[in-house]
Protein backbone atom coordinates (compact mmCIF):
# COMPACT_ATOMS: atom_id res chain seq x y z
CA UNK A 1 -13.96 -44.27 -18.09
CA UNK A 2 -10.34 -43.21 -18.35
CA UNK A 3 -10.39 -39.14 -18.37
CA UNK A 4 -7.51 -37.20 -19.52
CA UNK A 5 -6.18 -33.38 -20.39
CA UNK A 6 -6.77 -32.83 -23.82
CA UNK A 7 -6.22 -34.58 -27.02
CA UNK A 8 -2.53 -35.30 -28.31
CA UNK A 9 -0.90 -31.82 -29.98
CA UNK A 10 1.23 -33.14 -32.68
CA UNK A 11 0.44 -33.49 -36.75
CA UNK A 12 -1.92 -36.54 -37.06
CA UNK A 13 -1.68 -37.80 -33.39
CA UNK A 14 -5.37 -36.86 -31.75
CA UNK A 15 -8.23 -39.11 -33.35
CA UNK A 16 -10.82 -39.05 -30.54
CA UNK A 17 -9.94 -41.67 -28.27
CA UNK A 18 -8.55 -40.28 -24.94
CA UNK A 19 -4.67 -41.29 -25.02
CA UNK A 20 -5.07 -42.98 -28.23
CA UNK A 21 -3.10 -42.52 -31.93
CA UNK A 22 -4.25 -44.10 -35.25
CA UNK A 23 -2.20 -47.61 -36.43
CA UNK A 24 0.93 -45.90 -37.89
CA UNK A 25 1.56 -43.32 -35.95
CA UNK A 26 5.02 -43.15 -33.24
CA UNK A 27 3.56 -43.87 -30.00
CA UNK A 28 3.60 -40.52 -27.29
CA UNK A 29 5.08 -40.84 -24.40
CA UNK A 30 2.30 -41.11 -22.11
CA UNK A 31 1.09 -43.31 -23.76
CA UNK A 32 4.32 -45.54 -23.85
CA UNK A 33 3.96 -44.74 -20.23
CA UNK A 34 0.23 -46.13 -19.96
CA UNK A 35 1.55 -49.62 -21.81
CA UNK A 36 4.54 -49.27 -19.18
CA UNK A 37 1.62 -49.57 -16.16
CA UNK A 38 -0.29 -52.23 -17.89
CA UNK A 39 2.77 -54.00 -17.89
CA UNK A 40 3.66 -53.91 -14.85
CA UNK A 41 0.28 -54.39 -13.64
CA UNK A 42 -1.06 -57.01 -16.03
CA UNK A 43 1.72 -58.92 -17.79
CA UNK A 44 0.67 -57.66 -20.98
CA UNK A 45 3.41 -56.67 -23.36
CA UNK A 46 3.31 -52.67 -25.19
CA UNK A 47 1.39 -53.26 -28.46
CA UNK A 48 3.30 -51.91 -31.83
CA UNK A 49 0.67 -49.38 -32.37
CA UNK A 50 -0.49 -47.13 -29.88
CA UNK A 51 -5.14 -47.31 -31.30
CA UNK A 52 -6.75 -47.91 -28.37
CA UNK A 53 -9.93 -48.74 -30.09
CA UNK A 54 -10.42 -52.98 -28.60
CA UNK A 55 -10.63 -51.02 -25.20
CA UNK A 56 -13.52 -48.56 -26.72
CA UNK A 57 -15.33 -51.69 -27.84
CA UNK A 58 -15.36 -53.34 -24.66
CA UNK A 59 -16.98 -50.26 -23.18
CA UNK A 60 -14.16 -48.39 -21.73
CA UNK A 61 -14.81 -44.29 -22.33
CA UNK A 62 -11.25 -42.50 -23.17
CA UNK A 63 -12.39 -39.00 -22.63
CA UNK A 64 -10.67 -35.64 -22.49
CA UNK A 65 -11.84 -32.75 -19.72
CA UNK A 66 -10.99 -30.56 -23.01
CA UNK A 67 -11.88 -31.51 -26.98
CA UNK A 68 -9.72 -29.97 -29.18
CA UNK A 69 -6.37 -28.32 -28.93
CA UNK A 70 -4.14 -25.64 -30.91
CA UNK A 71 -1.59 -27.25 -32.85
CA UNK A 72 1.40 -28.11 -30.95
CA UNK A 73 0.07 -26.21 -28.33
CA UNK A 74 -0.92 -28.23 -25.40
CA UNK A 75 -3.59 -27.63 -23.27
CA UNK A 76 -4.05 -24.22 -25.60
CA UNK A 77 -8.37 -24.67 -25.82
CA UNK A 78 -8.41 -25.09 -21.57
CA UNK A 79 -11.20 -22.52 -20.28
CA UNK A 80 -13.02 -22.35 -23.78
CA UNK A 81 -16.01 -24.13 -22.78
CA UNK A 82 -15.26 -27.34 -23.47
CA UNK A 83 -14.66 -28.27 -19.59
CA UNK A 84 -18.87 -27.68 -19.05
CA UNK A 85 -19.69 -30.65 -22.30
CA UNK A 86 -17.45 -32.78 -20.47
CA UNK A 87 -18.59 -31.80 -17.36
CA UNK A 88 -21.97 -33.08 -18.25
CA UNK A 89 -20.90 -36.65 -19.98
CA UNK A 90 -19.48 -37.41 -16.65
CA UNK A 91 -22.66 -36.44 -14.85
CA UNK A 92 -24.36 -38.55 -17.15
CA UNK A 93 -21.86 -41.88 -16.78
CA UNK A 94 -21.88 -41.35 -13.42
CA UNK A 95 -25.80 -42.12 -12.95
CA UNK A 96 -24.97 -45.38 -14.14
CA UNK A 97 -24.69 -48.03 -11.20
CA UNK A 98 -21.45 -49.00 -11.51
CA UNK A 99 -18.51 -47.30 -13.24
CA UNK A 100 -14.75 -47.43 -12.69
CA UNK A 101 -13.39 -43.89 -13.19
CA UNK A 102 -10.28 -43.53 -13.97
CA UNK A 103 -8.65 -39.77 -12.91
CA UNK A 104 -4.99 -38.79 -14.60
CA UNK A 105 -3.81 -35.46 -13.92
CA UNK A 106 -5.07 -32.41 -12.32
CA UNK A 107 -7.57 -31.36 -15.41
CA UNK A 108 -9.49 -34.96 -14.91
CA UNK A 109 -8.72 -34.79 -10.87
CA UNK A 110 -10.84 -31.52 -10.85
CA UNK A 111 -13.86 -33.74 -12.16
CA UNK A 112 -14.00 -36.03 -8.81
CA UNK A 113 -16.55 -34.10 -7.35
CA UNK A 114 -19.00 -35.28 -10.03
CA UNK A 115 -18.54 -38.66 -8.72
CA UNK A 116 -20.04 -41.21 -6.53
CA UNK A 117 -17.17 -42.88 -5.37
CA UNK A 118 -20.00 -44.87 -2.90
CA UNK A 119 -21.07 -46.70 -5.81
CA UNK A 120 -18.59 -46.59 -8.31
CA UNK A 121 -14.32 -46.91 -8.26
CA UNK A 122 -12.46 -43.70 -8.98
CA UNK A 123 -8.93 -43.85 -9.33
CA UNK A 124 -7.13 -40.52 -9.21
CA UNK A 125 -2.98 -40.51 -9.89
CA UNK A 126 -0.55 -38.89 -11.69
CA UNK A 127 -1.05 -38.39 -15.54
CA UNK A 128 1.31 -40.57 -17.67
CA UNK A 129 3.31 -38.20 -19.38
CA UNK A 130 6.68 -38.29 -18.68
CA UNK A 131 6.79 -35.42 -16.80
CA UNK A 132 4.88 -36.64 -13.73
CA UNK A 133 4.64 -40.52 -14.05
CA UNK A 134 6.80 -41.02 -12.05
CA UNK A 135 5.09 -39.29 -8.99
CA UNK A 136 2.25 -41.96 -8.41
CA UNK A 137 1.35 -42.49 -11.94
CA UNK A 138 3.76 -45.43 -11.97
CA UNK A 139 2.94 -48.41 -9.77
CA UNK A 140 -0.59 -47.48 -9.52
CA UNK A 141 -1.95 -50.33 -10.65
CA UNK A 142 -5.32 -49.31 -12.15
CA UNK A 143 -5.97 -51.93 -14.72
CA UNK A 144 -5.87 -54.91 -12.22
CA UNK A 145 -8.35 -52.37 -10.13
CA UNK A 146 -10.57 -51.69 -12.56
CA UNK A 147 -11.12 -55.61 -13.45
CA UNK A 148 -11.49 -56.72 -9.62
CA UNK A 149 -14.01 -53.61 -9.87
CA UNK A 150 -15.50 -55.24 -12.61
CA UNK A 151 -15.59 -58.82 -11.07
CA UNK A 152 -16.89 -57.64 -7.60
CA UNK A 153 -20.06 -56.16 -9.55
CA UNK A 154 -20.62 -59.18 -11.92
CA UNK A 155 -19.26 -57.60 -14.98
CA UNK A 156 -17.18 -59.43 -17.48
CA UNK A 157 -13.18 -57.76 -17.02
CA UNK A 158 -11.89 -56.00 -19.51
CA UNK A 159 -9.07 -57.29 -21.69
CA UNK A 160 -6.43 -54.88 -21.76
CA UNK A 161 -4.47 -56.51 -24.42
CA UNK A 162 -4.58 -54.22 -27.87
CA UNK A 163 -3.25 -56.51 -30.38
């Protein structure tokens, strides 16, 4: 599970998926960030479209602590509920036996007391966005940590390539 803010504010960007944008649309900056990491981490090379849907199919849960958002108005729906729904899908994934969580930011940070990091990997860092990557988001290697996670518990990695 990778766990986020909120979904992308601008015309046309948010379509579900945690940190994701439909084929066609300019890729945000955290998430330019996010191919930056995998990068760095992985060898793999920034897609040309920023739809994180291969990672969705392989089982990977890009989730938001909050659903919706105002119009070009980030983190405008915080405190409106949504944090409880989420709240709850996280209980539930974490009953599973083993999970790598995935923590950017302070709004998915404040979730890592639902967790049990005994039996399951929870990375917390900085959230991509260009206004904090660069204070532990950067360098933090969670895509090589998640698929040692996934090794170690006799799970097939996940291929972090999107094209």
């Amino acid at each position: 599970m990778i766990l986020g803010r909120d979904p992308y504010h601008d015309t046309g960007q948010a379509h579900g998926l945690s940190f994701s944008v439909r084929p066609g649309v300019r890729l945000p900056p955290s998430l330019r960030n996010i191919y930056k990491e995998l990068q760095s981490d992985l060898g793999i090379s920034p897609a040309s479209h920023g739809c994180l849907i291969r990672w969705a199919e392989q089982g990977v849960l890009l989730l938001n602590t909050v659903l919706t958002v105002r119009a070009h108005q980030p983190n405008s729906h915080q405190n409106q509920g949504w944090e409880q729904l989420t709240s709850r899908v996280i209980e539930v994934v974490n009953q599973q036996p083993a999970v790598a969580f995935v923590l950017w930011g302070r709004s998915a940070q404040q979730k890592a007391g639902l967790l049990d990091s005994t039996r399951h990997l929870v990375i917390q860092s900085a959230h991509p966005s260009p206004l904090s990557a660069r204070n532990g988001f950067f360098g933090s290697r969670p895509f090589s940590q998640i698929n040692q996670f996934m090794t170690d518990n006799g799970m097939p990695e996940i291929d972090w390539a999107v094209e």
